[in-house]
Protein backbone atom coordinates (compact mmCIF):
# COMPACT_ATOMS: atom_id res chain seq x y z
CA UNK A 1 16.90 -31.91 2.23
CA UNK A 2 12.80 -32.11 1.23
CA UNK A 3 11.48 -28.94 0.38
CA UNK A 4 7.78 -28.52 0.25
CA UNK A 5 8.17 -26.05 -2.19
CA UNK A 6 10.81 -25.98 -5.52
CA UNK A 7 10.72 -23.16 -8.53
CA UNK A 8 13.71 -24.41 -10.49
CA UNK A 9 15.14 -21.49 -12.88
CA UNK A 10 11.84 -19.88 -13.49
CA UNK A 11 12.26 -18.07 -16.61
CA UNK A 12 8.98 -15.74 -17.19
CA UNK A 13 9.07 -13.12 -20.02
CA UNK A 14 6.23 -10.09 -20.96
CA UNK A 15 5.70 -8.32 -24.51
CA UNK A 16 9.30 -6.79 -24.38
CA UNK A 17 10.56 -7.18 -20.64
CA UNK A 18 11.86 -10.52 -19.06
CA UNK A 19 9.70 -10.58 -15.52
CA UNK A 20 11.81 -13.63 -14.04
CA UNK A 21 15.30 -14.78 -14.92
CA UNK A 22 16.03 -17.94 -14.32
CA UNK A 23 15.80 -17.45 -10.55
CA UNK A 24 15.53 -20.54 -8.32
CA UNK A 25 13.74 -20.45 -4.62
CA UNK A 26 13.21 -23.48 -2.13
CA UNK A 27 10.66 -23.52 0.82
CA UNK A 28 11.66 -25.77 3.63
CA UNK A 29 8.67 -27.02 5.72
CA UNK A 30 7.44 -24.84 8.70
CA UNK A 31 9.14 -21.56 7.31
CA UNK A 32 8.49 -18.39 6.82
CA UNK A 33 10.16 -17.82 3.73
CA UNK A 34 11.11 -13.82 2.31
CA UNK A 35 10.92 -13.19 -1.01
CA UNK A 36 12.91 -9.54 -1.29
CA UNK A 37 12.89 -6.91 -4.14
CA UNK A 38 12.34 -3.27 -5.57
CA UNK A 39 8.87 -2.35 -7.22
CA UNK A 40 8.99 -4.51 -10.34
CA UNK A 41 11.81 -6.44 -9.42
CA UNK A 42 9.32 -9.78 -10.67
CA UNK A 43 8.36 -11.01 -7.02
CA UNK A 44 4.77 -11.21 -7.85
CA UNK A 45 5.49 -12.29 -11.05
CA UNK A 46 7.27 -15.41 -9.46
CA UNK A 47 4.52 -16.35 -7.18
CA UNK A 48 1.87 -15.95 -9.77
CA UNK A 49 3.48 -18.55 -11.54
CA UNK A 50 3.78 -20.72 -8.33
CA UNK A 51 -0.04 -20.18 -8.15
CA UNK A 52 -0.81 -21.10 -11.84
CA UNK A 53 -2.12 -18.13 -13.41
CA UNK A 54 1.16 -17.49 -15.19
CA UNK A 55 2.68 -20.39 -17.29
CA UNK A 56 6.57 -19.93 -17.08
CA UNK A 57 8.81 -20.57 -20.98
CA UNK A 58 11.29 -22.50 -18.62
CA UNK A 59 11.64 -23.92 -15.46
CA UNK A 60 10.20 -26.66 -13.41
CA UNK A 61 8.34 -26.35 -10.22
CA UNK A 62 8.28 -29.48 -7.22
CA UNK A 63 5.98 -29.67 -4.82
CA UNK A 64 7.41 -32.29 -1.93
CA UNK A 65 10.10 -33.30 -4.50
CA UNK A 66 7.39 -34.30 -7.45
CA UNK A 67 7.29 -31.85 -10.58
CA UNK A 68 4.17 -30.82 -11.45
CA UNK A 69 2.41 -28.14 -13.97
CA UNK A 70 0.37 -25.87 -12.35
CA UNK A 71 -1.42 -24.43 -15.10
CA UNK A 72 -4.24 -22.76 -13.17
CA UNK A 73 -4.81 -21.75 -9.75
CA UNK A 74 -7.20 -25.02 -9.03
CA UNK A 75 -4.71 -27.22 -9.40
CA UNK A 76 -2.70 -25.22 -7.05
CA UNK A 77 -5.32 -25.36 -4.54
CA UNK A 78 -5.48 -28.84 -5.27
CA UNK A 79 -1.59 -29.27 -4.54
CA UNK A 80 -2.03 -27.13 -1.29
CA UNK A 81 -0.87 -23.93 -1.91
CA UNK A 82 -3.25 -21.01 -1.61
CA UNK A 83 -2.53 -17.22 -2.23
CA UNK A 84 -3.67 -14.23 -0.61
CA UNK A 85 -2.80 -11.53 -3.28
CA UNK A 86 -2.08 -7.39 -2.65
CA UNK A 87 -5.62 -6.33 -3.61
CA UNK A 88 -8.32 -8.64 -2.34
CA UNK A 89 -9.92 -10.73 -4.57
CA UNK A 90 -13.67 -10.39 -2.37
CA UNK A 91 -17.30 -9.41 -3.65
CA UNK A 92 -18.06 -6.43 -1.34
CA UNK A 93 -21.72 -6.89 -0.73
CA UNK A 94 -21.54 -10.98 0.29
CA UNK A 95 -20.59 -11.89 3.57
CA UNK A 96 -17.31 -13.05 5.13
CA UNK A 97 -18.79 -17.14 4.99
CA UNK A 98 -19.83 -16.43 1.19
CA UNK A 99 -16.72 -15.11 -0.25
CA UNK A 100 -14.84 -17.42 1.81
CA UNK A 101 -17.26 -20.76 0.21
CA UNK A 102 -17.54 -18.87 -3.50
CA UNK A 103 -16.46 -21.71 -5.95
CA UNK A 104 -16.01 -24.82 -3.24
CA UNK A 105 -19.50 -24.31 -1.44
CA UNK A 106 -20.53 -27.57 0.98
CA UNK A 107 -24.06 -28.86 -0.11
CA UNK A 108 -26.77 -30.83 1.75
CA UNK A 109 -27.85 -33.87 -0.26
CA UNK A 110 -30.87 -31.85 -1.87
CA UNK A 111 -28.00 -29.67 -3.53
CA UNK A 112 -28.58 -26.54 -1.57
CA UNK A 113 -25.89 -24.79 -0.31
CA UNK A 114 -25.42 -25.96 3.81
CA UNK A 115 -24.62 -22.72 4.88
CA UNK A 116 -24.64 -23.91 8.72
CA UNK A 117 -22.17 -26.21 8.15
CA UNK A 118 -19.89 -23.57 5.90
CA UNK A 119 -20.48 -21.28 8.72
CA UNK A 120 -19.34 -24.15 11.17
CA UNK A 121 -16.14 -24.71 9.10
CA UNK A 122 -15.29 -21.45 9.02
CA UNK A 123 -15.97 -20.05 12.93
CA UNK A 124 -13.44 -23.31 13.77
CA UNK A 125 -11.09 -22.02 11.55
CA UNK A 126 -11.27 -18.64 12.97
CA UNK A 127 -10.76 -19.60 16.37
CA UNK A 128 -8.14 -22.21 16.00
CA UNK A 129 -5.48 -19.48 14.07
CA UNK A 130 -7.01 -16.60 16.17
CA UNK A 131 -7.96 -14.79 13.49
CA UNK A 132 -11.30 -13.31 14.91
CA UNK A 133 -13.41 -13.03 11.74
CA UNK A 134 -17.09 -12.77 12.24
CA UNK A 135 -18.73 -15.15 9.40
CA UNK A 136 -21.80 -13.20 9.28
CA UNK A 137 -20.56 -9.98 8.74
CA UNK A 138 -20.35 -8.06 5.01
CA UNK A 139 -17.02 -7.70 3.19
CA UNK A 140 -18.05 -3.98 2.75
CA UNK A 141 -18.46 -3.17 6.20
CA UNK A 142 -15.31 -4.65 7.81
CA UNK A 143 -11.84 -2.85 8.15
CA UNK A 144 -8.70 -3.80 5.38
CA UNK A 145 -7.15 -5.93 8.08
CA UNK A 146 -10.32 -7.89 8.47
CA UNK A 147 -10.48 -8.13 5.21
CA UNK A 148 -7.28 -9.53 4.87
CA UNK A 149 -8.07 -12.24 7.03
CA UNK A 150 -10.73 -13.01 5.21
CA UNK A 151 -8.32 -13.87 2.45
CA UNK A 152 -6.27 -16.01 4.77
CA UNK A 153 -8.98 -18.16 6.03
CA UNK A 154 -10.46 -18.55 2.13
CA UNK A 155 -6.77 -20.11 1.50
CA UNK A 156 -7.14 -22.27 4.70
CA UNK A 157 -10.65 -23.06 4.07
CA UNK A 158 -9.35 -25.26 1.01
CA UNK A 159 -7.14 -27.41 2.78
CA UNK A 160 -3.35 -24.76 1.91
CA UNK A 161 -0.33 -26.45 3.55
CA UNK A 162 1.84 -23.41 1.62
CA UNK A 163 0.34 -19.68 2.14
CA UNK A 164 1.89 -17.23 0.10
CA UNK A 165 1.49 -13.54 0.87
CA UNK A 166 1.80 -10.94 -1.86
CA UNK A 167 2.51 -7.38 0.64
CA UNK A 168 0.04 -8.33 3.12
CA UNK A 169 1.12 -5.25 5.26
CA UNK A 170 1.05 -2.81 2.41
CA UNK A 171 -2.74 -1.63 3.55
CA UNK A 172 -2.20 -2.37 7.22
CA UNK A 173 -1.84 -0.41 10.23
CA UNK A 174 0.75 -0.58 12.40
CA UNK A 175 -1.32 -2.73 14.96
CA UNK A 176 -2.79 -5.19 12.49
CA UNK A 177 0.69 -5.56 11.47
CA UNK A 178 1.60 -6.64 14.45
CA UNK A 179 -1.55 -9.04 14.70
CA UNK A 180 -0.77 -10.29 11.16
CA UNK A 181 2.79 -11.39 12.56
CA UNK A 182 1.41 -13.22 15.27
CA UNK A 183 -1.39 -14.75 12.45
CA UNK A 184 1.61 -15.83 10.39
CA UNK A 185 3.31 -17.42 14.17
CA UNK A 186 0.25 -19.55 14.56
CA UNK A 187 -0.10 -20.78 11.18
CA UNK A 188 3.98 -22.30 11.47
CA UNK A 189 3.17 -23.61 14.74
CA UNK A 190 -0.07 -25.47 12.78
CA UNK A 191 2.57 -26.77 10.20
CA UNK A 192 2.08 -24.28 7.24
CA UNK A 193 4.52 -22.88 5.49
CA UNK A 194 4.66 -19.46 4.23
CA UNK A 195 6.13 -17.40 1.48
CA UNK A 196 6.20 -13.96 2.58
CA UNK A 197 6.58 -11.39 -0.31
CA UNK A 198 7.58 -7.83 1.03
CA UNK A 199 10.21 -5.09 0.50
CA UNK A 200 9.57 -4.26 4.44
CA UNK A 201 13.16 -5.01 6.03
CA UNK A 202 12.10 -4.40 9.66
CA UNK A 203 9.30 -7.20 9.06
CA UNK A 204 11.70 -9.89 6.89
CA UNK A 205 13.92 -9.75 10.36
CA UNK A 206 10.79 -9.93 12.61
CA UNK A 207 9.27 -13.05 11.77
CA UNK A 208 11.16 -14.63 8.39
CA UNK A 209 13.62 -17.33 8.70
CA UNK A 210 15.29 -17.19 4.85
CA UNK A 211 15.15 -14.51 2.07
CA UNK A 212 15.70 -15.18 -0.97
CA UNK A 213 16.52 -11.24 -2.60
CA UNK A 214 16.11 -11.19 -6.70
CA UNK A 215 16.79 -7.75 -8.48
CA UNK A 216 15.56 -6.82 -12.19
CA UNK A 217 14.30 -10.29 -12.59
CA UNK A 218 17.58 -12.41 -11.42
CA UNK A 219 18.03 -13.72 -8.38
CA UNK A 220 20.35 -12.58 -6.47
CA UNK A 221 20.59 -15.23 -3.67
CA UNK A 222 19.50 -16.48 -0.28
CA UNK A 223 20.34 -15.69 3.03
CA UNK A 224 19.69 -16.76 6.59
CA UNK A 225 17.58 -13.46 8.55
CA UNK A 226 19.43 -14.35 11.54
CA UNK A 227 22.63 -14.18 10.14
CA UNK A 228 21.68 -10.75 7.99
CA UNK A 229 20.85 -6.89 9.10
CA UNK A 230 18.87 -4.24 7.44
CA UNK A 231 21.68 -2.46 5.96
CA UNK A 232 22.85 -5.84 4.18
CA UNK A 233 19.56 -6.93 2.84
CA UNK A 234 18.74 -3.48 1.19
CA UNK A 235 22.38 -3.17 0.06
CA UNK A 236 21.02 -6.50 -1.95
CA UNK A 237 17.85 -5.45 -2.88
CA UNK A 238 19.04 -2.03 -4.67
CA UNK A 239 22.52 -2.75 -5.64
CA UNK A 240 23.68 -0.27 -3.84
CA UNK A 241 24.16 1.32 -0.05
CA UNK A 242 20.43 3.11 0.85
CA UNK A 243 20.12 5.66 3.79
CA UNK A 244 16.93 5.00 5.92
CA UNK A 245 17.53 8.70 7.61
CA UNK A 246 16.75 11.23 5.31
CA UNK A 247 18.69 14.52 5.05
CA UNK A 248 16.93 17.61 5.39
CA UNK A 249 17.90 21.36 6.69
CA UNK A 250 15.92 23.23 9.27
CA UNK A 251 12.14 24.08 7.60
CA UNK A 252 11.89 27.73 7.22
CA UNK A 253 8.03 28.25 6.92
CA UNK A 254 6.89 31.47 5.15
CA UNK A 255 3.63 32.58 4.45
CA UNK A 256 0.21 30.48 5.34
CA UNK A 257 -1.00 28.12 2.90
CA UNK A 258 -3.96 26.30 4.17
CA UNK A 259 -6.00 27.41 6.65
CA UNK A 260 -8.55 24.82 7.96
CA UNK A 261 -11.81 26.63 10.49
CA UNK A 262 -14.14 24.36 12.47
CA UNK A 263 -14.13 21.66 9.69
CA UNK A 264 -16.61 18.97 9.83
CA UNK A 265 -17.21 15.91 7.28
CA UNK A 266 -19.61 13.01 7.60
CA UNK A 267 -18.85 9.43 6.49
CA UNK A 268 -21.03 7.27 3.92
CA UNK A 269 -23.47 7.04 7.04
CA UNK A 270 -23.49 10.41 8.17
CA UNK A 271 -21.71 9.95 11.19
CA UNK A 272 -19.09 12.64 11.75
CA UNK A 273 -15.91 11.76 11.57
CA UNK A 274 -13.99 15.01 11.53
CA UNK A 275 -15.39 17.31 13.99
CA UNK A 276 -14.45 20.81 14.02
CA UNK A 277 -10.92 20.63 13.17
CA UNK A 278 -8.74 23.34 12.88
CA UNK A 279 -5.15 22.78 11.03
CA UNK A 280 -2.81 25.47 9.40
CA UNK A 281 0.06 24.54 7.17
CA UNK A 282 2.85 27.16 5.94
CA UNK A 283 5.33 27.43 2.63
CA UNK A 284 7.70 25.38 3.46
CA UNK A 285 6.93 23.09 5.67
CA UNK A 286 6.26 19.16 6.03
CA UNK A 287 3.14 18.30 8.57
CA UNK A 288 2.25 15.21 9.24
CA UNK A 289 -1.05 14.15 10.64
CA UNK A 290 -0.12 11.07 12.66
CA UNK A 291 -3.06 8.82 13.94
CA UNK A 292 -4.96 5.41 14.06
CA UNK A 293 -6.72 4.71 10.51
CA UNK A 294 -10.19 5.61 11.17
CA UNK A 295 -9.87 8.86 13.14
CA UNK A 296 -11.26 10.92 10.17
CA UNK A 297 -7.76 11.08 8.29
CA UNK A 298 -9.72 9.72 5.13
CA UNK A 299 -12.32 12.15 5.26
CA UNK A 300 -10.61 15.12 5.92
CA UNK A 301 -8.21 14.27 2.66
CA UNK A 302 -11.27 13.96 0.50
CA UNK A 303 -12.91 17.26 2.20
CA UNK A 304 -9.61 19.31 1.29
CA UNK A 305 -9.57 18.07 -2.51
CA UNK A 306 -13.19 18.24 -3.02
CA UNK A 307 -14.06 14.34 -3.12
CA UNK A 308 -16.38 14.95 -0.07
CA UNK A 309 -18.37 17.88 1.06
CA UNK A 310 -18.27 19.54 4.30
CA UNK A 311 -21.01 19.55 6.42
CA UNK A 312 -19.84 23.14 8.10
CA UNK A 313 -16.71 24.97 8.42
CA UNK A 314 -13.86 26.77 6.14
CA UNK A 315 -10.88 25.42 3.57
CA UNK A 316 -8.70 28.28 2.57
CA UNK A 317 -5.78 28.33 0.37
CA UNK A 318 -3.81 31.27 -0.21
CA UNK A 319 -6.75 32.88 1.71
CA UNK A 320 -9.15 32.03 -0.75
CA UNK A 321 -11.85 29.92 -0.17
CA UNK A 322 -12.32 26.00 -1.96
CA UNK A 323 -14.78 24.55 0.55
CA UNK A 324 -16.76 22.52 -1.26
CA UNK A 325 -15.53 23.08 -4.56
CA UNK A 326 -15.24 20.21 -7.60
CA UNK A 327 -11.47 18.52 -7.68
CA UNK A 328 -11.04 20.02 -10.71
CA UNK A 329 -11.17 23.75 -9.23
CA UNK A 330 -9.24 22.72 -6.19
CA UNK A 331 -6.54 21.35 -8.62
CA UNK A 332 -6.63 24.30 -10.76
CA UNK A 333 -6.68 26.31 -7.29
CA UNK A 334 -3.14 24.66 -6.55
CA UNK A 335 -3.61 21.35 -4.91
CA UNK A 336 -1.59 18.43 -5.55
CA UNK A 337 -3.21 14.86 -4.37
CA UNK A 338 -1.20 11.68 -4.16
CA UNK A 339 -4.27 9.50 -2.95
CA UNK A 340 -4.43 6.96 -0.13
CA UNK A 341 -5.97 4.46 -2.47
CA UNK A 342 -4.22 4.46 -5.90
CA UNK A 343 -6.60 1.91 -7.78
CA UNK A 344 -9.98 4.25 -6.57
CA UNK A 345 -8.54 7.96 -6.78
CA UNK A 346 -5.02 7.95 -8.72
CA UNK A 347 -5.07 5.87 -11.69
CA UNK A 348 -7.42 4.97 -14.88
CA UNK A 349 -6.33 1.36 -15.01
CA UNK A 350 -7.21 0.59 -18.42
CA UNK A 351 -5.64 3.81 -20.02
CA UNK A 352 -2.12 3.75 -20.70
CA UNK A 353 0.48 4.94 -18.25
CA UNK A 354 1.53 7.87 -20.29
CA UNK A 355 -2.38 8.89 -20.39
CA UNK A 356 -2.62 8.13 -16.69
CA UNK A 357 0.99 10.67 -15.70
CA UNK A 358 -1.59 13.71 -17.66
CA UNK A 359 -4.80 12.92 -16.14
CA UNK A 360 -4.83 16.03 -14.08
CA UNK A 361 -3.68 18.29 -17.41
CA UNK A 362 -4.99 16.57 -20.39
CA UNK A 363 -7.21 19.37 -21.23
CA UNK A 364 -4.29 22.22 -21.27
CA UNK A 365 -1.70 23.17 -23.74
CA UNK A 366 0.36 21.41 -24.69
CA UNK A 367 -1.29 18.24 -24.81
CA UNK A 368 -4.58 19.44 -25.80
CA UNK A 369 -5.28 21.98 -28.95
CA UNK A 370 -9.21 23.14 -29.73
CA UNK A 371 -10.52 19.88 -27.63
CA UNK A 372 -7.65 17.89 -29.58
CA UNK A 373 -5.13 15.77 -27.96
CA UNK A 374 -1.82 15.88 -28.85
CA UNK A 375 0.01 12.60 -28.40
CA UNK A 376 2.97 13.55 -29.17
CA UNK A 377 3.39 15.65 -25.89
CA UNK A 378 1.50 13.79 -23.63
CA UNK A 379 4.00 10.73 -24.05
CA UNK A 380 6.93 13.15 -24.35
CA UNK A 381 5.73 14.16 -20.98
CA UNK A 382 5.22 10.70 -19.86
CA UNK A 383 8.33 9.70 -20.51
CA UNK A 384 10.10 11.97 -19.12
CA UNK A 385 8.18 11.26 -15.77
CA UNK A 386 9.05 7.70 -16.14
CA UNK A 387 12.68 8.04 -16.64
CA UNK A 388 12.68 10.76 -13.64
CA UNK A 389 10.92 8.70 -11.29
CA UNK A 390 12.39 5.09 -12.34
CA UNK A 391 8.90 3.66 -13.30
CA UNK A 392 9.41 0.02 -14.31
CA UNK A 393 7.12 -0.38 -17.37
CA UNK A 394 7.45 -1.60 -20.57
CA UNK A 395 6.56 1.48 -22.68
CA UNK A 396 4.45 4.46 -21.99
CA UNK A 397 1.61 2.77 -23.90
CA UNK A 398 1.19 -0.07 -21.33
CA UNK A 399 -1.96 -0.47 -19.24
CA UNK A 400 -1.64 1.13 -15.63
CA UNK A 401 -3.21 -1.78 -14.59
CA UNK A 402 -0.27 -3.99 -15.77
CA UNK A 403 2.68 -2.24 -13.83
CA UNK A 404 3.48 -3.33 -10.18
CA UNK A 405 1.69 -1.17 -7.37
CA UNK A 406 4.81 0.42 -6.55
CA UNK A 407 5.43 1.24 -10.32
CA UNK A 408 1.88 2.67 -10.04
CA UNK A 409 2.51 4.69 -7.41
CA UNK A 410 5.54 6.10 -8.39
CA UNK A 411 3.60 7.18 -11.89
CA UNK A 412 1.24 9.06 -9.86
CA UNK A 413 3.83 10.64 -7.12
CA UNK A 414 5.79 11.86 -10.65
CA UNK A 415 2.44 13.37 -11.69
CA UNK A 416 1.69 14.94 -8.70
CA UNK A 417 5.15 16.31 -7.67
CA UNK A 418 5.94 17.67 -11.23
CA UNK A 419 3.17 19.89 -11.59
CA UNK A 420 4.91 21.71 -8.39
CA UNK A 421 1.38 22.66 -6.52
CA UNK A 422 1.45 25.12 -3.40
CA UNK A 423 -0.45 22.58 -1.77
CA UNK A 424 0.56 18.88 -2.01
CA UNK A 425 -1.27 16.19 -0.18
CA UNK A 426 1.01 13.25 0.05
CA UNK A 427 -1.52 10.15 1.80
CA UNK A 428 0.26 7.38 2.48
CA UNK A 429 3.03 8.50 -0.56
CA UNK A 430 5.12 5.38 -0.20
CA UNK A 431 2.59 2.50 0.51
CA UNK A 432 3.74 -0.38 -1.32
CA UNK A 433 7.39 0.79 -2.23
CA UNK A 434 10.67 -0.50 -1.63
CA UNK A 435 13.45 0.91 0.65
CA UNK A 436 14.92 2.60 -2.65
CA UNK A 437 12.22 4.24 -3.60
CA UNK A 438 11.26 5.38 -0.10
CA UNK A 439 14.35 7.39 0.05
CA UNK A 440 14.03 8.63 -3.10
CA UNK A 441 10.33 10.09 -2.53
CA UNK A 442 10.96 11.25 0.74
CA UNK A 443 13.75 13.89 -0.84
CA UNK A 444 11.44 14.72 -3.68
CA UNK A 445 8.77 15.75 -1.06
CA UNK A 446 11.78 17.82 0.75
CA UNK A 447 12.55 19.35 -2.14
CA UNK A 448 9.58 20.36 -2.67
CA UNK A 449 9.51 21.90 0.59
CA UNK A 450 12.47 23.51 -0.10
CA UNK A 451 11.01 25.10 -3.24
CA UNK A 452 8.82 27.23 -0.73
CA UNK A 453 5.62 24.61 -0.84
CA UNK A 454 3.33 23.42 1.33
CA UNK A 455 3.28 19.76 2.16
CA UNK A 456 0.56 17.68 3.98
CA UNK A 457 1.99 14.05 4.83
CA UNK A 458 -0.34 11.57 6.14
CA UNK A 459 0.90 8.16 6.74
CA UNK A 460 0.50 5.22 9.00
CA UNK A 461 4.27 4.49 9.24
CA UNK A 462 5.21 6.10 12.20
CA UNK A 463 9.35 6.34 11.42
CA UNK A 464 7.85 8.71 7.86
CA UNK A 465 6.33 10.51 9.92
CA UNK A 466 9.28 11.24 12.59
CA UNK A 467 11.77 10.90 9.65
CA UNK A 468 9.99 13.11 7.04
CA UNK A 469 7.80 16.21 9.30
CA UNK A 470 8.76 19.16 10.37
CA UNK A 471 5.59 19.19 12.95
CA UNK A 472 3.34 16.41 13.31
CA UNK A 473 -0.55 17.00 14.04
CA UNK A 474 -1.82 14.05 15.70
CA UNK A 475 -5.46 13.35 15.18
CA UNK A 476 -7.91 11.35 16.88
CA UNK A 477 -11.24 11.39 16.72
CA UNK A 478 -11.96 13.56 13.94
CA UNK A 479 -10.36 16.08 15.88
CA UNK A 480 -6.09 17.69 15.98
CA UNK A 481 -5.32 17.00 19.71
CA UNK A 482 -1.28 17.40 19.94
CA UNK A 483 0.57 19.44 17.40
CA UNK A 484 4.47 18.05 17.84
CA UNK A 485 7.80 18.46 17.20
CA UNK A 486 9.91 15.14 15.70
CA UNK A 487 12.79 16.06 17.59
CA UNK A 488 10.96 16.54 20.67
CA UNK A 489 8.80 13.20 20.86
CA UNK A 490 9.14 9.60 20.37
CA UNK A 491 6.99 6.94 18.74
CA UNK A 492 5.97 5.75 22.15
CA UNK A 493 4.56 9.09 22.98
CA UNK A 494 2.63 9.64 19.32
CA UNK A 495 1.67 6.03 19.84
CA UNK A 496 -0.01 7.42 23.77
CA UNK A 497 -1.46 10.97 21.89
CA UNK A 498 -2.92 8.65 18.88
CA UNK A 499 -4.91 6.27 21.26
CA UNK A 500 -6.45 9.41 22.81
CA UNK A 501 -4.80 8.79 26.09
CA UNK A 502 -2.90 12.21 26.40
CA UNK A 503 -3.55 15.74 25.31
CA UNK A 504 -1.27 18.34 25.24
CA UNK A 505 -1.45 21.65 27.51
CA UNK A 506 -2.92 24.34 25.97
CA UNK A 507 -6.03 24.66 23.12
CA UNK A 508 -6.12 21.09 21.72
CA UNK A 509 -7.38 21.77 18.43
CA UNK A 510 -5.01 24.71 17.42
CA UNK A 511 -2.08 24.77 14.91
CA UNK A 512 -0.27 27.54 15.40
């Protein structure tokens, strides 16, 4: 059998961890190929050695049965295989044909750029995968998923037989997921082949036709999806069985926590995008706000923790009011935030993890003494958090920006959850994690909520929502217009209420 694609026991090792094992994977042509495996399990590890811009100590990688050292990501380019990594590699302020041309731009004989012709290339392109990119338009005015296709089409652009996706649907919603899918379809039907790299089961079964599952940097073997189930592949993954329902006991709400009053928040442009909103959230209690990414669920986050200012209306907590005020006074005021967007809002990427898990109480005792920090209990602290929340990292003096997105996360969830606010915002809490970690962070947040606080849950994964809320607020159009129990809808019917199609009986914008 030819594969297009051979990593022969890949052996890739870090200051003090070994990322890959000896772990072996074969593409077959015209496959979409699964590569399975917790947060830090050495997935993109792998494929940035596939891609040249890791070297592996061991190992030998064949490309259509010839070895060959890919020692930078050129010469994978060169040998057909292109990579569309978890966070974009794109210049915000070019457009979609310049970041796609950046570094392999056509020129006319005069040695100007021919930007008709790039433009040309690229429309074709497009249209023949049906990707639906406009090559005029600015990086920094297009949606994520747009984005994202921006990546694919740089990949195609220069001539990749072998497209390898690092979590493409980590940042997606649920309906560019299903676009992507169809995307990926398209490209197999062209004669690509693709590496998909995901810890999304439902996904691996939807569209992959092996998976190849390593765990704590050894493989663990391959498997055919249509001979596999859910249950089997996480059993793999994790090493152990993993329940996707999570257990809770009937919320009993208390007192009210946050109030929200005729809120309303403008975007970048000043267009509204929440308008005059009304929410209330109780001591225990999980609500989640269930809608279509762009219906003001960004804004209204950012409004609450004092990232944005309201243009009019009230944010109470515990009756007092923190419209308006900085993030540090809403902190203080009792407001956890585990952000939507980890890199902008969550982490310092170039301080150390352990300074990262006390970015929120640096300045207090114990880890601070007359405008002095003490070390020694700031990593204390840190390491605690990283044992507690299983963050795979090398030390506590690693850079944030070295750990694994899902390690990241789970650094900042530890954070967050251990400071034990009355409020706690939880946006999108387990973007980017694996089914093990899922599970685990959806009983921290219900313990939480057991503990008497007040959790806000905004996600774009419609089974967290059902699985994790005790109400769910749907919200479109900057406005609440259903306020629902789990147990008494269906994703069909939040999918109806989130497309604006159906409103409830009674006052649409009230919580009671």
């Amino acid at each position: 059998m030819e594969y297009v694609i051979e990593m022969l026991n890949i052996r890739k090792e870090f200051p003090g961890i070994v990322a890959n094992d000896n772990i072996t994977i074969q593409l077959k042509q015209g496959e979409i190929h699964a590569l399975l495996g917790e947060n830090g399990a050495g997935k993109s590890t792998l494929m940035n050695v596939l891609f040249g811009l890791y070297q592996p100590e061991q190992g030998e990688i064949r490309v259509k049965g010839k070895k060959v050292n890919i020692t930078n990501p050129n010469i994978a380019n060169d040998l057909g295989i292109g990579m569309v990594h978890q966070h974009f590699m794109l210049v915000e302020p070019f457009t979609v044909t310049q970041n796609i041309v950046l570094g392999s731009e056509p020129t006319k004989k005069t040695g100007v750029i021919n930007v008709e012709k790039a433009r040309k290339d690229i429309q074709e392109i497009s249209d023949r995968y049906g990707l639906k990119v406009d090559p005029d338009a600015k990086i920094s005015d297009i949606s994520v998923g747009m984005q994202q296709r921006v990546e694919i089409l740089k990949t195609l652009y220069r001539g990749a037989e072998v497209l390898i996706f690092d979590e493409p649907t980590a940042v997606l919603t649920p309906q560019e997921i299903n676009e992507l899918m169809e995307i990926m379809r398209s490209l197999i039907k062209e004669g690509k082949s693709i590496i998909l790299i995901t810890h999304k089961l439902k996904e691996i079964m939807e569209v992959c036709d092996r998976c190849t599952v390593i765990r704590k940097g050894k493989g663990i073997g391959t498997v055919n999806v249509a001979e596999t189930n859910t249950n089997e592949l996480a059993s793999l993954m994790v090493g152990r069985e993993v329940h996707f329902k999570t257990e809770k006991k009937q919320a009993e709400p208390k007192e009210t926590v946050l109030t929200i009053e005729n809120l309303v928040v403008k975007d970048a442009r000043k267009v509204d995008l929440v308008k005059g909103l009304n929410l209330e959230l109780r001591a225990g209690e999980i609500v989640g706000i269930a809608g279509v990414d762009g219906n003001g669920q960004s804004e209204l986050i950012e409004a609450i923790t004092g990232l944005r200012s309201a243009v009019s209306g009230k944010i109470k907590l515990n009756n007092k009011n923190i419209t308006n005020k900085s993030p540090r006074k809403v902190t203080e005021s009792g407001v956890g935030h585990i952000p939507q967007d980890r890199h902008r809002f969550g982490l310092v990427l170039d301080y150390s993890i352990g300074e990262n898990i006390v970015l929120q109480t640096y300045y207090k005792k114990p880890y601070s003494k007359a405008k002095v920090l003490n070390y020694k209990a700031i990593y204390d602290q840190a390491q605690k958090i990283i044992k507690e929340y299983d963050v795979r990292t090398p030390s506590v003096y690693t850079k944030a920006r070295a750990l694994s997105g899902g390690n990241q996360q789970k650094a900042i969830i530890g954070r967050e959850v251990d400071r034990s606010p009355d409020l706690l915002i939880a946006a999108q809490p387990t973007r980017g994690l694996d089914v093990g970690a899922i599970e685990f962070i959806h009983k921290k947040l219900i313990e939480e909520r057991d503990k008497g606080k007040a959790i806000l849950l905004i996600s774009f994964e419609l089974d967290e929502i059902m699985n994790v809320s005790d109400r769910i607020a749907v919200m479109f159009d900057g406005k609440i217009v259903a306020d629902v129990k789990p147990e008494e809808t269906s994703e069909q019917e939040l999918g109806l209420l989130m497309a604006g199609s159906q409103v409830k009986e009674g006052d649409p914008n009230a919580i009671q």
